[in-house]
N, C-alpha and C. Protein backbone atom coordinates (compact mmCIF):
# COMPACT_ATOMS: atom_id res chain seq x y z
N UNK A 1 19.57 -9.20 -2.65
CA UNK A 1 18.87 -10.45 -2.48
C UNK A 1 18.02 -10.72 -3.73
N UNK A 2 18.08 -12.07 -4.20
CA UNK A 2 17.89 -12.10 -5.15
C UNK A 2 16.30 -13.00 -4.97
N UNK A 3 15.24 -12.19 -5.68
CA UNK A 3 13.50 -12.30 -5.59
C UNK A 3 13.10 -14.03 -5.83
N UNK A 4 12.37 -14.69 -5.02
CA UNK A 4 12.11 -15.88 -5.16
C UNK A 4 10.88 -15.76 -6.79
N UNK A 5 11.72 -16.74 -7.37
CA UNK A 5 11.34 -16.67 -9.08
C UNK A 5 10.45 -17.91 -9.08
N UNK A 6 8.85 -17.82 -9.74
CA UNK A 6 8.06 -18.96 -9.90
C UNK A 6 7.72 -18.86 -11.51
N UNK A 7 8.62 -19.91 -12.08
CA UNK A 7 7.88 -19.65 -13.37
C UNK A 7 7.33 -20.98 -13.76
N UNK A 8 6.35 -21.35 -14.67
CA UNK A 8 5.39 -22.56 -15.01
C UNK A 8 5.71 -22.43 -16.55
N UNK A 9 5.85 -23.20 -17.34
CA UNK A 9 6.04 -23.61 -18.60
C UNK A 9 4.85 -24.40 -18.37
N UNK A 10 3.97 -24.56 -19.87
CA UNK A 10 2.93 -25.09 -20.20
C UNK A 10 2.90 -25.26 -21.70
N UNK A 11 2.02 -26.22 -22.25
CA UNK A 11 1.17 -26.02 -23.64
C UNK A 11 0.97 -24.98 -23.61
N UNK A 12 0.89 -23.80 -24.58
CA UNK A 12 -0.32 -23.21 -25.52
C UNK A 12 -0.48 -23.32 -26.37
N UNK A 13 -1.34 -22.82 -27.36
CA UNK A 13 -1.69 -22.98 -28.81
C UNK A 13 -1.05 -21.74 -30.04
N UNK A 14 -0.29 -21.08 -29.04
CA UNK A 14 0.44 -20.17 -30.09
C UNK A 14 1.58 -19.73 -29.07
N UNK A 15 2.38 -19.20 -29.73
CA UNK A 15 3.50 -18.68 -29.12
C UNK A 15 3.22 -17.33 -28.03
N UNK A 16 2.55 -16.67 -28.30
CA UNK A 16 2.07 -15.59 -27.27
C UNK A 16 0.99 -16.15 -25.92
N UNK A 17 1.51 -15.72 -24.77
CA UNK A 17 0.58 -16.15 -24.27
C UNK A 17 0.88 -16.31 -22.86
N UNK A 18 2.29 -16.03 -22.27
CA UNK A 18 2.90 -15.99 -20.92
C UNK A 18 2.71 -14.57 -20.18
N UNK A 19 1.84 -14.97 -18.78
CA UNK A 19 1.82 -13.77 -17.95
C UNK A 19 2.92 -13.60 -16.86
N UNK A 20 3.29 -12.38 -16.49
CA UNK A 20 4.57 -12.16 -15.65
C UNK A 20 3.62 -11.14 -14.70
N UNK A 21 3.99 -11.44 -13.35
CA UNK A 21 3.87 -10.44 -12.28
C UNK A 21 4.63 -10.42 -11.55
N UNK A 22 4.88 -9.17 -10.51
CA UNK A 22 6.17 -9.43 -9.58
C UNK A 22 5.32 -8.38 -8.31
N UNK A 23 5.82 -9.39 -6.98
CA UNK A 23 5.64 -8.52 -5.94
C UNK A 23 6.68 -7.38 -5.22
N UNK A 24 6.27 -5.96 -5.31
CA UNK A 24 7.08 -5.60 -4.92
C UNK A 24 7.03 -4.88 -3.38
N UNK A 25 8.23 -5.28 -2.76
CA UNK A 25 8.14 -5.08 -0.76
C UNK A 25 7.48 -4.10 -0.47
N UNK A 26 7.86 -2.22 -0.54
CA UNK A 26 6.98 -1.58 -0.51
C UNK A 26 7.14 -0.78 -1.55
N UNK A 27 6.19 -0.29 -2.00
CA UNK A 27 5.59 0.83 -3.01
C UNK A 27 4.60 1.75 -2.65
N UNK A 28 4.63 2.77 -2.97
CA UNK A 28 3.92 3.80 -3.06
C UNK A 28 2.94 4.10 -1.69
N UNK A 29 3.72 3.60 -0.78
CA UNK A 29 2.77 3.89 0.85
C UNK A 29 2.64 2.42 1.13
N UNK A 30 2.72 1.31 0.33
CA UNK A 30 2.06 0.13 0.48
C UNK A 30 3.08 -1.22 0.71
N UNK A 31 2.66 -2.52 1.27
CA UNK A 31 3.80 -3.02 0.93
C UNK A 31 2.85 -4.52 0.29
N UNK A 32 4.24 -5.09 -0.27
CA UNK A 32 3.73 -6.43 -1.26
C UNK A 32 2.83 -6.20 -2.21
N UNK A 33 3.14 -4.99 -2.82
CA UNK A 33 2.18 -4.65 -4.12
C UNK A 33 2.14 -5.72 -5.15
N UNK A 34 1.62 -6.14 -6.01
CA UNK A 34 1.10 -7.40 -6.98
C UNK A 34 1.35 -6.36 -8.16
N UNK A 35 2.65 -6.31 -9.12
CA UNK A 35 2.20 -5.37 -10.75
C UNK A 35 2.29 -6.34 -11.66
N UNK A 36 1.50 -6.49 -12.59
CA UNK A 36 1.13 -7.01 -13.63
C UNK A 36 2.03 -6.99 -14.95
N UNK A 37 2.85 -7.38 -15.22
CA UNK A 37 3.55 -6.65 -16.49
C UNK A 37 2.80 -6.96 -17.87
N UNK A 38 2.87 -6.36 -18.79
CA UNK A 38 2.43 -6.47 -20.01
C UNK A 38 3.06 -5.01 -21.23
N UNK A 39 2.70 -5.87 -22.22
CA UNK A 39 3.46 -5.23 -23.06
C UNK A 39 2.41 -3.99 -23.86
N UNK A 40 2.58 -2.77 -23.79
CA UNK A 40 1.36 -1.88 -23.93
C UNK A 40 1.07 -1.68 -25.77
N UNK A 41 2.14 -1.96 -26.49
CA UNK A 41 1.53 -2.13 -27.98
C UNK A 41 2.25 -3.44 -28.65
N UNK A 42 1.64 -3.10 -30.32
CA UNK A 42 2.70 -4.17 -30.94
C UNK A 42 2.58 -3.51 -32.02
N UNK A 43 2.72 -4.73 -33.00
CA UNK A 43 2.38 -4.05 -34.63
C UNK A 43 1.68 -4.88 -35.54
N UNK A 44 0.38 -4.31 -36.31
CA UNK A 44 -0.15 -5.23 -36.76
C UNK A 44 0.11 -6.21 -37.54
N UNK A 45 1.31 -6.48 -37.53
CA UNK A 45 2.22 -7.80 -38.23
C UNK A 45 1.97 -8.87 -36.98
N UNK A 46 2.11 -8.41 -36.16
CA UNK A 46 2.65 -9.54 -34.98
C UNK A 46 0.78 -10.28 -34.86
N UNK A 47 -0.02 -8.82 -34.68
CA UNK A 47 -1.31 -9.63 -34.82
C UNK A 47 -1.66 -10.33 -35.53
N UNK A 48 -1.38 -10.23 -37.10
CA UNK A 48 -1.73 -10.81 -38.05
C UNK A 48 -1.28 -12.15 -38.07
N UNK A 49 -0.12 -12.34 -38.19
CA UNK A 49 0.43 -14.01 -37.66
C UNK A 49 0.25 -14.64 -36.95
N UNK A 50 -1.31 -14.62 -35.87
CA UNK A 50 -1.92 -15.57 -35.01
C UNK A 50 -2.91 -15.63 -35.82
N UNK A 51 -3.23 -17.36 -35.33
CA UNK A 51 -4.52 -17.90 -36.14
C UNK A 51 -5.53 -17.83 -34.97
N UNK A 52 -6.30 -17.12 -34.72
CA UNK A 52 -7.41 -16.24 -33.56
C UNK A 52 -8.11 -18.16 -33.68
N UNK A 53 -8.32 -18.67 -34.61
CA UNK A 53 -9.45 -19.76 -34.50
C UNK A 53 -9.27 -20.22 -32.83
N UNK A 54 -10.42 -20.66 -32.29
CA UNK A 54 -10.18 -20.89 -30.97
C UNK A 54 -9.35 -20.77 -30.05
N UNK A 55 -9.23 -19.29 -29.56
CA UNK A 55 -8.39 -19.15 -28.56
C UNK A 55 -9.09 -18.33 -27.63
N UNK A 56 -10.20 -17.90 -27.98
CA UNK A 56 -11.09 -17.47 -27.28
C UNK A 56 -12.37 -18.34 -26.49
N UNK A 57 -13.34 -18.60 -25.54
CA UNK A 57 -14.00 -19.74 -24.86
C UNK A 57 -15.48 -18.22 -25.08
N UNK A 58 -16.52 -18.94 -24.02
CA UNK A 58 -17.35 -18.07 -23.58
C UNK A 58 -16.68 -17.08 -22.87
N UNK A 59 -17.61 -15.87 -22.41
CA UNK A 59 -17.43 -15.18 -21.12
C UNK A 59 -17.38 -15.91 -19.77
N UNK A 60 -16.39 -15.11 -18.97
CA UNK A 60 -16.13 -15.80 -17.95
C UNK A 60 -17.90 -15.20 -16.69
N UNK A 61 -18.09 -14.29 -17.26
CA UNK A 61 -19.14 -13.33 -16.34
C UNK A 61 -19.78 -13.11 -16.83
N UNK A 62 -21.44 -12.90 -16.38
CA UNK A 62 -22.44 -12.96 -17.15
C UNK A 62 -22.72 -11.50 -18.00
N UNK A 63 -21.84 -10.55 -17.46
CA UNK A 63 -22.13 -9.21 -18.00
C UNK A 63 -21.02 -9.09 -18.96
N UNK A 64 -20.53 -9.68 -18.88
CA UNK A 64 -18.91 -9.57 -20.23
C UNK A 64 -19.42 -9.34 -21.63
N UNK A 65 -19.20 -8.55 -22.46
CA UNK A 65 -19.48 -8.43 -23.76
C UNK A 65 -18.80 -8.93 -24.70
N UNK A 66 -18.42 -10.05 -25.47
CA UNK A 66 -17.06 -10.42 -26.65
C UNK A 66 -17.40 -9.53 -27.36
N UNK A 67 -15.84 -8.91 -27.64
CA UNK A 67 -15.21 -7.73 -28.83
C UNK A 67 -14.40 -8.83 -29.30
N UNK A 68 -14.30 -9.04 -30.27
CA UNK A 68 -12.85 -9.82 -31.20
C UNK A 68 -11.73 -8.84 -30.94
N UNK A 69 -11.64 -7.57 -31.50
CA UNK A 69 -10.52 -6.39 -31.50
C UNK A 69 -10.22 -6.50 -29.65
N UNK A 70 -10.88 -6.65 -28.99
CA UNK A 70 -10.66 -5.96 -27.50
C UNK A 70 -9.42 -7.48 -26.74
N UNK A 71 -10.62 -8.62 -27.27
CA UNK A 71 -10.44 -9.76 -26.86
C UNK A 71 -9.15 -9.91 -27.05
N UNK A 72 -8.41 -9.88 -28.34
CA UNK A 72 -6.65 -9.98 -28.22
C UNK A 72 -6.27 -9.15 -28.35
N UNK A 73 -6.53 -8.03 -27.70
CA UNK A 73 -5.81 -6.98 -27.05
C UNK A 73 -4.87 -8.10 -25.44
N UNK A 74 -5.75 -9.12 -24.66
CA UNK A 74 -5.25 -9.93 -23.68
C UNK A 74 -4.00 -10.48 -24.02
N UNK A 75 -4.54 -11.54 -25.54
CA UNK A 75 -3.14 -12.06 -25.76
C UNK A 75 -1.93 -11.19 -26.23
N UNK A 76 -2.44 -10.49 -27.10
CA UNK A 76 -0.95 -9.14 -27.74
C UNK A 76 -0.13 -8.78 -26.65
N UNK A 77 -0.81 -8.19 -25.24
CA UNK A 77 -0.22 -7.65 -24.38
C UNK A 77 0.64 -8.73 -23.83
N UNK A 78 0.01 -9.85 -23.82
CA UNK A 78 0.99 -11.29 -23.02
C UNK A 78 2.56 -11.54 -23.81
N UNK A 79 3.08 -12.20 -23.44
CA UNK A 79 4.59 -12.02 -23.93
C UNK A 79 4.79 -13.59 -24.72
N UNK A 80 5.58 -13.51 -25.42
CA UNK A 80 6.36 -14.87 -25.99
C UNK A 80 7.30 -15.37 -24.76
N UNK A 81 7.38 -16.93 -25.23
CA UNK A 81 8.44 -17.08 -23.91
C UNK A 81 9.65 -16.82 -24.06
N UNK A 82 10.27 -16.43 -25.18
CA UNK A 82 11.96 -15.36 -25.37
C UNK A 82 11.43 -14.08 -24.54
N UNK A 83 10.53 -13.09 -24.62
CA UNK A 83 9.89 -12.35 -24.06
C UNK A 83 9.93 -12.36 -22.58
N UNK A 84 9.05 -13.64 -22.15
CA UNK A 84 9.36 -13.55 -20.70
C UNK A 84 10.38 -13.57 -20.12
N UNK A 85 11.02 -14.38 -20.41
CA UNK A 85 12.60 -14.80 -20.57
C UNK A 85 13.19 -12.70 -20.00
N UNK A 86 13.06 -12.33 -21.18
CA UNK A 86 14.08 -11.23 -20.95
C UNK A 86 13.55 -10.60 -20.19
N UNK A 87 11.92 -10.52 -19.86
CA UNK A 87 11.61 -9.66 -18.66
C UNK A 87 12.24 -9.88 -17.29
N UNK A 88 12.26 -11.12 -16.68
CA UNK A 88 12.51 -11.80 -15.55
C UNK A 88 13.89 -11.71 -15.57
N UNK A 89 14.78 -11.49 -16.38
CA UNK A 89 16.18 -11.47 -16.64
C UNK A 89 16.29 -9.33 -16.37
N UNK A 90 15.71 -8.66 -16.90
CA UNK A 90 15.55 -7.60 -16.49
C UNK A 90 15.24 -6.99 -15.33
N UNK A 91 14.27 -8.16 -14.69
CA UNK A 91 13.62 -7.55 -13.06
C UNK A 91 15.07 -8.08 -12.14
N UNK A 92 15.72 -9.14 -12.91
CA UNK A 92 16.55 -9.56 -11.66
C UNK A 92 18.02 -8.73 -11.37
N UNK A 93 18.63 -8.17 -12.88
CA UNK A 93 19.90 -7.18 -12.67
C UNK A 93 19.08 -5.51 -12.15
N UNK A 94 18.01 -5.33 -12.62
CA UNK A 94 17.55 -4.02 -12.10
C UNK A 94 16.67 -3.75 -10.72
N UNK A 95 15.69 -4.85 -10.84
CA UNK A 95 15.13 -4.82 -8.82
C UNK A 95 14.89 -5.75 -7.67
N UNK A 96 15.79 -6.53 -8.23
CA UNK A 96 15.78 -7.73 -7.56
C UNK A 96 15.94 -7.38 -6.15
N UNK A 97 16.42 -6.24 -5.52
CA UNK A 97 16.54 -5.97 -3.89
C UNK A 97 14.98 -4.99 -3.59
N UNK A 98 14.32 -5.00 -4.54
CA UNK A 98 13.11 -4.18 -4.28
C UNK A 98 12.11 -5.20 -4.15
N UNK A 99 11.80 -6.15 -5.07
CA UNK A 99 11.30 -7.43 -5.16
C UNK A 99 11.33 -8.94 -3.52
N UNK A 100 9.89 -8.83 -3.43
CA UNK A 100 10.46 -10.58 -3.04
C UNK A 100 10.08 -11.38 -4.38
N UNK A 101 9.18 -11.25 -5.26
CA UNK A 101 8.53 -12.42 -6.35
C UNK A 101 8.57 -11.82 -7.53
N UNK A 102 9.05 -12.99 -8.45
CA UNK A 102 8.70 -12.99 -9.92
C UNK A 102 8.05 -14.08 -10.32
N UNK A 103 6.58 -13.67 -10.88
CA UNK A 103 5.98 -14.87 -11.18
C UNK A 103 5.46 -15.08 -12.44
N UNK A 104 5.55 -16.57 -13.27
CA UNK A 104 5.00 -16.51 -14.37
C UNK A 104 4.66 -17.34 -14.95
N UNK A 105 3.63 -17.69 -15.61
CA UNK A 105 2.70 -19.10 -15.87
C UNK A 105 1.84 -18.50 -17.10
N UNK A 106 1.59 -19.68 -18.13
CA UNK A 106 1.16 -19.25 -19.24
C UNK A 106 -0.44 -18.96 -18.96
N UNK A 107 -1.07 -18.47 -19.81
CA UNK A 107 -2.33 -18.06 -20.02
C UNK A 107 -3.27 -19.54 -20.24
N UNK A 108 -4.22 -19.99 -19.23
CA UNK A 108 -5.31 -20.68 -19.87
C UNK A 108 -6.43 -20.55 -20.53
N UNK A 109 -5.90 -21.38 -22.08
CA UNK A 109 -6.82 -21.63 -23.08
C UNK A 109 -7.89 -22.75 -23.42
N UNK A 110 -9.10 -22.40 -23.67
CA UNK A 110 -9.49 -20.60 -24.43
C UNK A 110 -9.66 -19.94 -23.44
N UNK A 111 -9.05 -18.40 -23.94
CA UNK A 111 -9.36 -17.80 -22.69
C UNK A 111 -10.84 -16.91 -22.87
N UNK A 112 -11.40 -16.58 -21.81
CA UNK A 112 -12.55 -16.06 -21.82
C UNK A 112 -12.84 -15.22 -22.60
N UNK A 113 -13.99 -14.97 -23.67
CA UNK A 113 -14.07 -13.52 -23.86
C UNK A 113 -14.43 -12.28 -23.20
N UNK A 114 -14.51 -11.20 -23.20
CA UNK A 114 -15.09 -10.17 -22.69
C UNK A 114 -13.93 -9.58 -21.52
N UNK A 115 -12.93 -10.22 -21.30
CA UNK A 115 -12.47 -9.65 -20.08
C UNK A 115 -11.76 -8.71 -20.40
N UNK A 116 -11.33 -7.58 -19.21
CA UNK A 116 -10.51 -6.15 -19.67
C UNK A 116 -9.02 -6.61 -19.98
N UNK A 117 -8.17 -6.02 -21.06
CA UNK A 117 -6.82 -6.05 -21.53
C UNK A 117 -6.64 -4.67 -20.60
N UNK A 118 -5.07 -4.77 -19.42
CA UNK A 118 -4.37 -4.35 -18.78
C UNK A 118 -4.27 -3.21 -19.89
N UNK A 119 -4.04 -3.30 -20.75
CA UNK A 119 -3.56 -2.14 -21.81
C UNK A 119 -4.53 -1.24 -22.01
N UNK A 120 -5.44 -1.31 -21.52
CA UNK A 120 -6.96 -0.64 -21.61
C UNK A 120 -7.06 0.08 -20.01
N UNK A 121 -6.77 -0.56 -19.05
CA UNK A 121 -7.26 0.35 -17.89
C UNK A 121 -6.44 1.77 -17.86
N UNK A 122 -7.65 2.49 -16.91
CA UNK A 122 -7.18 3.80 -16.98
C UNK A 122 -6.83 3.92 -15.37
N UNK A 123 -6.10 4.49 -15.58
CA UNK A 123 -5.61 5.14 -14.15
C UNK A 123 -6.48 6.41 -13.25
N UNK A 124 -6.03 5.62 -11.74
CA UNK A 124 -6.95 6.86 -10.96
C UNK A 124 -6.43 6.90 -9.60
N UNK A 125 -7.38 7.51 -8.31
CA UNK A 125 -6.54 7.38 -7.41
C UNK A 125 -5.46 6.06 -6.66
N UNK A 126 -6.20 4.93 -7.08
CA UNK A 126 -5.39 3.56 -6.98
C UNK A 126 -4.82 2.85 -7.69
N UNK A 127 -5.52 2.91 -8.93
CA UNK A 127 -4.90 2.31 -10.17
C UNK A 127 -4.06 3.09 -10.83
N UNK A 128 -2.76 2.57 -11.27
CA UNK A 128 -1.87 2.96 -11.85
C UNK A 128 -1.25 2.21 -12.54
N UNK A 129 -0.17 2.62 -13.31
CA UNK A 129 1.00 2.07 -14.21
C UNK A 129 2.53 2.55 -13.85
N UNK A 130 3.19 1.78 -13.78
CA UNK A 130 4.69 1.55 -13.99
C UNK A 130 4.82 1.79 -15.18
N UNK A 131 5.78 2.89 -16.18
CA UNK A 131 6.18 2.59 -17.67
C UNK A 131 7.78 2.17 -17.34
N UNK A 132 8.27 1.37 -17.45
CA UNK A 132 9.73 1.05 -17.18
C UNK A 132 10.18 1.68 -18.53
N UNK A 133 9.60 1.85 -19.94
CA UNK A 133 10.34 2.17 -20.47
C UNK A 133 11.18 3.41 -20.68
N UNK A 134 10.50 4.51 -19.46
CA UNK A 134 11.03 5.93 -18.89
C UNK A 134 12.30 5.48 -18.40
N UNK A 135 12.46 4.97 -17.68
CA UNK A 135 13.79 4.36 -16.65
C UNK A 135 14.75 4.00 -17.57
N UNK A 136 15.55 5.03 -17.04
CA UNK A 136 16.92 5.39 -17.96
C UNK A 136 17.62 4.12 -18.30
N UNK A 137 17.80 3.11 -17.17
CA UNK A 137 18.37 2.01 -17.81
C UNK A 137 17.43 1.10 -18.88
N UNK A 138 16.85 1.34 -18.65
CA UNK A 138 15.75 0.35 -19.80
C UNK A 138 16.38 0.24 -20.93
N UNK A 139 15.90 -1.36 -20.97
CA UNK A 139 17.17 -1.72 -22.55
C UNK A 139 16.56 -3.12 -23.24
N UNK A 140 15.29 -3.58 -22.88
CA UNK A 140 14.22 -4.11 -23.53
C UNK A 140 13.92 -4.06 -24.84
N UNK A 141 13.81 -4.66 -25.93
CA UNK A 141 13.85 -4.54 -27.09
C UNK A 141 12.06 -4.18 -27.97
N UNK A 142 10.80 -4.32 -26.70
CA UNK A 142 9.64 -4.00 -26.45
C UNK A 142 9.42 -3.04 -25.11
N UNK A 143 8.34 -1.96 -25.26
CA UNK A 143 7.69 -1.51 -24.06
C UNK A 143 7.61 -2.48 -22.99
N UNK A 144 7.84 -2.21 -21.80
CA UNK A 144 6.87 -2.56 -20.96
C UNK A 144 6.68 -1.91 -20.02
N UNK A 145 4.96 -1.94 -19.78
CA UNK A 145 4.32 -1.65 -18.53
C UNK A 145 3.72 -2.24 -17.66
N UNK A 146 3.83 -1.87 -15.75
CA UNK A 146 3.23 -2.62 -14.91
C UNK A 146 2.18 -2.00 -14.22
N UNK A 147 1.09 -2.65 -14.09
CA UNK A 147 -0.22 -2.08 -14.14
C UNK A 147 -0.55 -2.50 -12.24
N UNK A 148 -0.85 -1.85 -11.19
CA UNK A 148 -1.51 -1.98 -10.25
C UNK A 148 -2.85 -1.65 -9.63
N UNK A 149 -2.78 -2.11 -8.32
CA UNK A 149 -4.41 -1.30 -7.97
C UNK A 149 -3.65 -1.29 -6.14
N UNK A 150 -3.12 -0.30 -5.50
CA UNK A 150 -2.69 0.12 -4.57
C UNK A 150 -3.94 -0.34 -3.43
N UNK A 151 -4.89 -0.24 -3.80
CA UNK A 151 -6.23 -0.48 -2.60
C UNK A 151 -6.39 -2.18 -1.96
N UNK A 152 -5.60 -2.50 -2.92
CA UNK A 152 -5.42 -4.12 -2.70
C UNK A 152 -4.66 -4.79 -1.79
N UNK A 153 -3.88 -3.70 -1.42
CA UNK A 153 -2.62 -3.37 -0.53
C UNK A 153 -2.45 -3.25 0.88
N UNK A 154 -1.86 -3.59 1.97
CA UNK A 154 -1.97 -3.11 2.91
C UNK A 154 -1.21 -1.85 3.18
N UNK A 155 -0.77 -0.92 3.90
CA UNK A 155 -0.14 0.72 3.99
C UNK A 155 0.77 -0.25 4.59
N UNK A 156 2.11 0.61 4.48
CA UNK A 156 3.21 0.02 5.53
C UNK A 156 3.23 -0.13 6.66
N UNK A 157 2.32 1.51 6.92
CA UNK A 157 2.17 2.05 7.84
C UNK A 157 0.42 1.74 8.85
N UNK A 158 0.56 0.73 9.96
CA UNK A 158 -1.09 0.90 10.16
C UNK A 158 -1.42 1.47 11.02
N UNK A 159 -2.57 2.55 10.37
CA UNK A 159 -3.16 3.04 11.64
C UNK A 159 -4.70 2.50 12.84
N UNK A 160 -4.75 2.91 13.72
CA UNK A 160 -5.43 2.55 14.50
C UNK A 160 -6.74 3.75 14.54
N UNK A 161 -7.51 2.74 14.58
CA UNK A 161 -8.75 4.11 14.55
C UNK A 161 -9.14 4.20 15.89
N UNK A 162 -9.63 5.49 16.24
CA UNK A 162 -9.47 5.67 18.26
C UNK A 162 -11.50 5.60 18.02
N UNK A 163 -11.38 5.08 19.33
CA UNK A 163 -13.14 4.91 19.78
C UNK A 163 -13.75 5.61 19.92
């Protein structure tokens, strides 16, 4: 069965800049998990060929700190739309029966400063990463990784707490 696909084409101001997530039925004890995809490096060529001038706004939160270096760490990780393109073309020959959703809509600009780049969280008892690029079929011409938080989740399984 093939995953109900939402994708949004938009303006942006540079070619990088499309987010992809996909729900998947159950995972890891859980079901309808939300993973984030993003791309975990690049090369400082690819950085260098964005013009940073306004693509950044204020903080979205009053405790947010702007890093310039941290700040497009957000966009780097976001994909081009050839990029998205091949991700969503990848989720659909490899898990499309694991999947109900593929979703994807560009980034709104400017985007905030201070917020965390996916490529930065660390993993723990809930938070984790997908590296697809372990998975033997992987044939992506970039990394990618999908980033969750399992607690967000309901268990497949529910239990009842006794009185």
């Amino acid at each position: 069965m093939i995953p109900i696909i939402q994708i949004q084409n938009g303006d942006i101001p540079i070619a990088r800049g499309y987010a992809v997530s996909m729900i998947v039925r159950s995972f890891k004890g859980r079901r309808d998990v939300e993973v984030h995809l993003f791309r975990p490096e690049w090369s400082s060529n690819e950085e260098n060929e964005i013009s940073w001038d306004n693509i950044f706004g204020p903080p979205a939160m009053l405790d947010a700190v702007p890093n310039a270096e941290k700040d497009r760490k957000i966009v780097m990780e976001s994909f081009t739309l050839d990029e998205r393109n091949q991700v969503i073309d990848y989720l659909k020959e490899h898990y499309s029966s694991r999947l109900d959703s593929i979703n994807s809509n560009p980034m709104q600009f400017p985007i905030p400063s201070g917020l965390p780049a996916l490529c930065s969280m660390d993993e723990g008892k809930d938070l984790g990463l997908i590296k697809f690029e372990k998975v033997p079929h992987f044939n992506l011409p970039f990394t990618l990784r999908g980033f969750y938080n399992l607690s967000a989740h309901r268990p497949l399984v529910e239990t009842r707490e006794e009185d």
